[in-house]
Structure formats: structure tokens, C-alpha cells
C-alpha atoms as a PDB file:
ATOM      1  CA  UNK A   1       0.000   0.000   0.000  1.00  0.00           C
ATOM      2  CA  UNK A   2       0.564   3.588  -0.191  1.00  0.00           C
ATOM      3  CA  UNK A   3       1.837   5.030   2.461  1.00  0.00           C
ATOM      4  CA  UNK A   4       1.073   9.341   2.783  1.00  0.00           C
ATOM      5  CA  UNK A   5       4.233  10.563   4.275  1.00  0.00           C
ATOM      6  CA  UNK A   6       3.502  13.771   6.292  1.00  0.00           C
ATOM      7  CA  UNK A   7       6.119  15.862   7.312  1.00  0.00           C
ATOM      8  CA  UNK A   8       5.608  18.819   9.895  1.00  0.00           C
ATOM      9  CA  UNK A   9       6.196  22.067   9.200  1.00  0.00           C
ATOM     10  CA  UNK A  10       8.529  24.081  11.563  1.00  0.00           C
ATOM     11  CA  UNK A  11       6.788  27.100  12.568  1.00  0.00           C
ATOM     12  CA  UNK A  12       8.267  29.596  10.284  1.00  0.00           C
ATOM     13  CA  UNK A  13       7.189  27.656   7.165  1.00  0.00           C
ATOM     14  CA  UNK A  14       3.987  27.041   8.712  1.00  0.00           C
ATOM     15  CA  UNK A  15       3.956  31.048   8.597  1.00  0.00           C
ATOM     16  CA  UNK A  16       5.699  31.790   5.587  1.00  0.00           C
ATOM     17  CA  UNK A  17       2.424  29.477   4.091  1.00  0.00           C
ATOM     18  CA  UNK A  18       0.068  31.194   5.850  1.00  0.00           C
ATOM     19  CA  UNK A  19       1.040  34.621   4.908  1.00  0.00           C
ATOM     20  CA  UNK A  20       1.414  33.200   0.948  1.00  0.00           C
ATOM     21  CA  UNK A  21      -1.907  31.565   1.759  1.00  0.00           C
ATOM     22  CA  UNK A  22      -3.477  35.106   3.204  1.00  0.00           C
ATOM     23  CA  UNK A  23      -1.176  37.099   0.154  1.00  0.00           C
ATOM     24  CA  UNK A  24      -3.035  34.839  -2.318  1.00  0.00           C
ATOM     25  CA  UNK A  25      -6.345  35.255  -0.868  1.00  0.00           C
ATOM     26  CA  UNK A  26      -6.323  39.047  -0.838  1.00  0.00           C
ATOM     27  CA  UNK A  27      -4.559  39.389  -4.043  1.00  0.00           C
ATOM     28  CA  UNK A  28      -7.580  37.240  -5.344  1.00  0.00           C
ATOM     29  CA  UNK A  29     -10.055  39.427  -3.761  1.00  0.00           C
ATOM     30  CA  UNK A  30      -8.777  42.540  -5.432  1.00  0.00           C
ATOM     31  CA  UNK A  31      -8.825  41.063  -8.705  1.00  0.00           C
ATOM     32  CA  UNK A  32     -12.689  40.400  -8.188  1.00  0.00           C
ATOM     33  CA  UNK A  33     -13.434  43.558  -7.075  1.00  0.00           C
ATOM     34  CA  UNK A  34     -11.114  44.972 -10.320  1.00  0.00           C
ATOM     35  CA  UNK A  35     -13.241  42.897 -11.999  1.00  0.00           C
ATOM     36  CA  UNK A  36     -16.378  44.087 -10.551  1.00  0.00           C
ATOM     37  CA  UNK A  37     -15.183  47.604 -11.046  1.00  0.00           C
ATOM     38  CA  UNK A  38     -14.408  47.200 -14.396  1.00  0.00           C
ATOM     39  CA  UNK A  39     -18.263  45.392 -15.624  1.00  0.00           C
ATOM     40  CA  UNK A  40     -20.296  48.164 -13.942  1.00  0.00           C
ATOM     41  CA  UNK A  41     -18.192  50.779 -16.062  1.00  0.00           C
ATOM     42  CA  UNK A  42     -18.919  48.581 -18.933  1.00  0.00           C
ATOM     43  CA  UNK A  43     -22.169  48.272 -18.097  1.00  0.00           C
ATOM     44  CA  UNK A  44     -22.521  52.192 -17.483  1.00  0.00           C
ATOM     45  CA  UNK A  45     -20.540  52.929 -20.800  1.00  0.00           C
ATOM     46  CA  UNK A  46     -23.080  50.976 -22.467  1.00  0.00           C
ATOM     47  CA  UNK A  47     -26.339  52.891 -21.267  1.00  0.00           C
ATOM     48  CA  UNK A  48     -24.796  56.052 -21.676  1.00  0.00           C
ATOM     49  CA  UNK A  49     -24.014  54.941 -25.246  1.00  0.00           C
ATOM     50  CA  UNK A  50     -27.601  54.230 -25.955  1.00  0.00           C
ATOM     51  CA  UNK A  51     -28.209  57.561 -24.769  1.00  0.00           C
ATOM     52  CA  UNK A  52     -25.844  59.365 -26.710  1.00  0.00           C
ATOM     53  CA  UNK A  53     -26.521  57.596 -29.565  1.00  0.00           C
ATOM     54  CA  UNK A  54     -30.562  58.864 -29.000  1.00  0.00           C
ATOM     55  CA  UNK A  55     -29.485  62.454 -28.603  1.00  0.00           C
ATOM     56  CA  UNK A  56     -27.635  62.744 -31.410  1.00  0.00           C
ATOM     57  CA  UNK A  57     -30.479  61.142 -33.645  1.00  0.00           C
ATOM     58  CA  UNK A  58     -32.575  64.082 -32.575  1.00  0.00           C
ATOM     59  CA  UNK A  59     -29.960  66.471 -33.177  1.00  0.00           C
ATOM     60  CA  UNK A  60     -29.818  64.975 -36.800  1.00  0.00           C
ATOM     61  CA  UNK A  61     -33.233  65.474 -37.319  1.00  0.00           C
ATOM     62  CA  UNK A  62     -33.239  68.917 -36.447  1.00  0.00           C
ATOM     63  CA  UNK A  63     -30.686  69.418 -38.715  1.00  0.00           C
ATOM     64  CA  UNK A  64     -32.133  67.479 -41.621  1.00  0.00           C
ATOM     65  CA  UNK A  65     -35.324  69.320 -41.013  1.00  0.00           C
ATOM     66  CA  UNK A  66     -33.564  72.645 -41.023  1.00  0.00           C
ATOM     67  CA  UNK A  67     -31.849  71.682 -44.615  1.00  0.00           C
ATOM     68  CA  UNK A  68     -35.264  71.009 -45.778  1.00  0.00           C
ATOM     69  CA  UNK A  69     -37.239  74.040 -44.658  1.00  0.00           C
ATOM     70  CA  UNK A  70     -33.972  76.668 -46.072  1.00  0.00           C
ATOM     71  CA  UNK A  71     -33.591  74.829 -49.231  1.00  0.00           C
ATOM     72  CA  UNK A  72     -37.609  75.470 -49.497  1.00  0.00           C
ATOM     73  CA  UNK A  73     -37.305  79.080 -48.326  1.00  0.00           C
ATOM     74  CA  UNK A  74     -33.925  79.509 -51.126  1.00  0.00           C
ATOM     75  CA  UNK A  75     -36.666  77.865 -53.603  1.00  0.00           C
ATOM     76  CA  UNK A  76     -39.396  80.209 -52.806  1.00  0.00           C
ATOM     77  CA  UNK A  77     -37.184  83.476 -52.425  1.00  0.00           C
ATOM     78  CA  UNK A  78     -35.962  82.640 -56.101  1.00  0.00           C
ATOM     79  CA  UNK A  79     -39.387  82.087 -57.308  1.00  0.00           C
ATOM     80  CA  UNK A  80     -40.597  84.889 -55.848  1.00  0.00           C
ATOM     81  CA  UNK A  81     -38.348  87.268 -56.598  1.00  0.00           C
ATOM     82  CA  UNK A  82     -37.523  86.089 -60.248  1.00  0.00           C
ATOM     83  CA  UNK A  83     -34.142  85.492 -59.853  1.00  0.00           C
ATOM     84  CA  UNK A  84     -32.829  82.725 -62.442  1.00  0.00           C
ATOM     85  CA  UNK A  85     -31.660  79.785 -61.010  1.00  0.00           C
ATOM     86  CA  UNK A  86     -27.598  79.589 -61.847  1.00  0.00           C
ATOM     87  CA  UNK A  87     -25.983  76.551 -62.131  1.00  0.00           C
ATOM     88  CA  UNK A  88     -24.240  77.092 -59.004  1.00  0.00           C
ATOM     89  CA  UNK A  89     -27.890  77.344 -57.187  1.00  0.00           C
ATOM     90  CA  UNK A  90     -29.215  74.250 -58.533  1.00  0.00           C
ATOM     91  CA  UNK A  91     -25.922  72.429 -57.616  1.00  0.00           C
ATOM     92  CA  UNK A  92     -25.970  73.802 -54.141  1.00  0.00           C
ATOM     93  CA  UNK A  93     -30.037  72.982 -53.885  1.00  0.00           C
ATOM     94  CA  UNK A  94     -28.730  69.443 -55.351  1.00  0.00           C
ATOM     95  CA  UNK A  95     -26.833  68.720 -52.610  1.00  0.00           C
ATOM     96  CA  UNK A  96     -29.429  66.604 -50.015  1.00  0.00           C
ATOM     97  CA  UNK A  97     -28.592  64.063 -47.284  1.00  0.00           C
ATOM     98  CA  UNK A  98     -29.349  60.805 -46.647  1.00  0.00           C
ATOM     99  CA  UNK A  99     -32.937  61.706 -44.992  1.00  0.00           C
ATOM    100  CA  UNK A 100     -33.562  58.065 -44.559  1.00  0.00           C
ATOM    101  CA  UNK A 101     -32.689  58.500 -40.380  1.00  0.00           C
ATOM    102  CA  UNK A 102     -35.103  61.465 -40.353  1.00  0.00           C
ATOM    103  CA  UNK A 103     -37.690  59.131 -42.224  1.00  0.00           C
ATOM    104  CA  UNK A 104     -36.865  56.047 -39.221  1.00  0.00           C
ATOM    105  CA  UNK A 105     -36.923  58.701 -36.511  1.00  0.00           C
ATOM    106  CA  UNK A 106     -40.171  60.193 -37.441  1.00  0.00           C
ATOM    107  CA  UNK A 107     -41.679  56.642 -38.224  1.00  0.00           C
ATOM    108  CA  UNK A 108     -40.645  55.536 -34.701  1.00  0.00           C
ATOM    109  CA  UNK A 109     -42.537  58.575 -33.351  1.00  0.00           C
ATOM    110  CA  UNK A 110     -45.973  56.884 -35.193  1.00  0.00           C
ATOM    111  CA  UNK A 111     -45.419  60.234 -37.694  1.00  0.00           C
ATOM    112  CA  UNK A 112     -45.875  59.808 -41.343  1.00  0.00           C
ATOM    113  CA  UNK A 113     -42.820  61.148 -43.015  1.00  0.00           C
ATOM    114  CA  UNK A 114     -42.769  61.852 -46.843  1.00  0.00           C
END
């Protein structure tokens, strides 16, 4: 048979393993709490993304909205006024963004955007 040989430790490596033992244990504990420390920030990052991320979808539809209503006004002031439309006017009216987040934003709002 086996035999399990035990030895005795003297009393300084029975400390010198307690203190590793107690070093180990603490060091583990601050690594959870690092851990902890660093998911909550995660977790904070991420809901202040999705708010971000809302704002500046409004802020883009203001600003869509505001392209549309000056390159009406520019449209009407022209007409109005008889003022021939240059080149360089109908290449600047030309120029539209992508409205298609205005159209989702507005849509998401139950408005009917067209």
C-alpha cells in the first residue's frame, strides 16, 4: 500500500504558508473587485451609449429638417423674386442628405414622413 508521508512544518514555514496563503487570498479578492469595477463601467458605458446615440439622432433630425425648410425658403425666395436659377444654385439645392434616419426617426414617433 501507499503510504502518505507527512512531514511537519517548523513554525516559520507554517507562517511563511500562511502569509502566501493570506497574500493569495487578498490578491484574489482585489482582482474580483477589479473585476467588478471594471463590468459596472462597462455596463454604465453601455447605457450612456444608448443615450448618446438617441441624442444625437434628434440632433440629426433637427438638422435634416432645417436643410429642408432653407432649401424650401432659397426655392421660394428665387421664385418669388424672379431670380434665375444659376448653375451654381441648382448644384448647391442638389446637394441633399441621406434623410432616410429622419424618415426612421419620425416613423418611430408613429409620424408619417414623406
Amino acid at each position: 500500500m501507499n503510504q502518505i508521508i507527512t512531514k511537519r512544518c517548523s513554525p516559520i514555514e507554517e507562517a511563511i504558508y500562511q502569509d502566501g496563503f493570506q497574500a493569495g487570498a487578498a490578491s484574489r479578492d482585489a482582482e474580483i473587485k477589479r473585476l467588478q469595477m471594471a463590468l459596472a463601467d462597462a455596463e454604465a458605458l453601455e447605457l450612456g451609449t444608448a443615450e448618446k446615440c438617441d441624442q444625437l439622432r434628434a440632433e440629426l433630425v433637427k438638422a435634416l429638417a432645417a436643410c429642408k425648410v432653407k432649401d424650401a425658403a432659397i426655392t421660394e425666395g428665387l421664385e418669388t423674386y424672379k431670380i434665375p436659377m444659376t448653375a451654381r444654385i441648382v448644384e448647391a439645392l442638389a446637394i441633399q442628405p441621406d434623410d432616410s434616419a429622419l424618415k426612421a426617426f419620425m416613423q418611430s414617433k408613429g409620424v408619417s414622413y414623406e
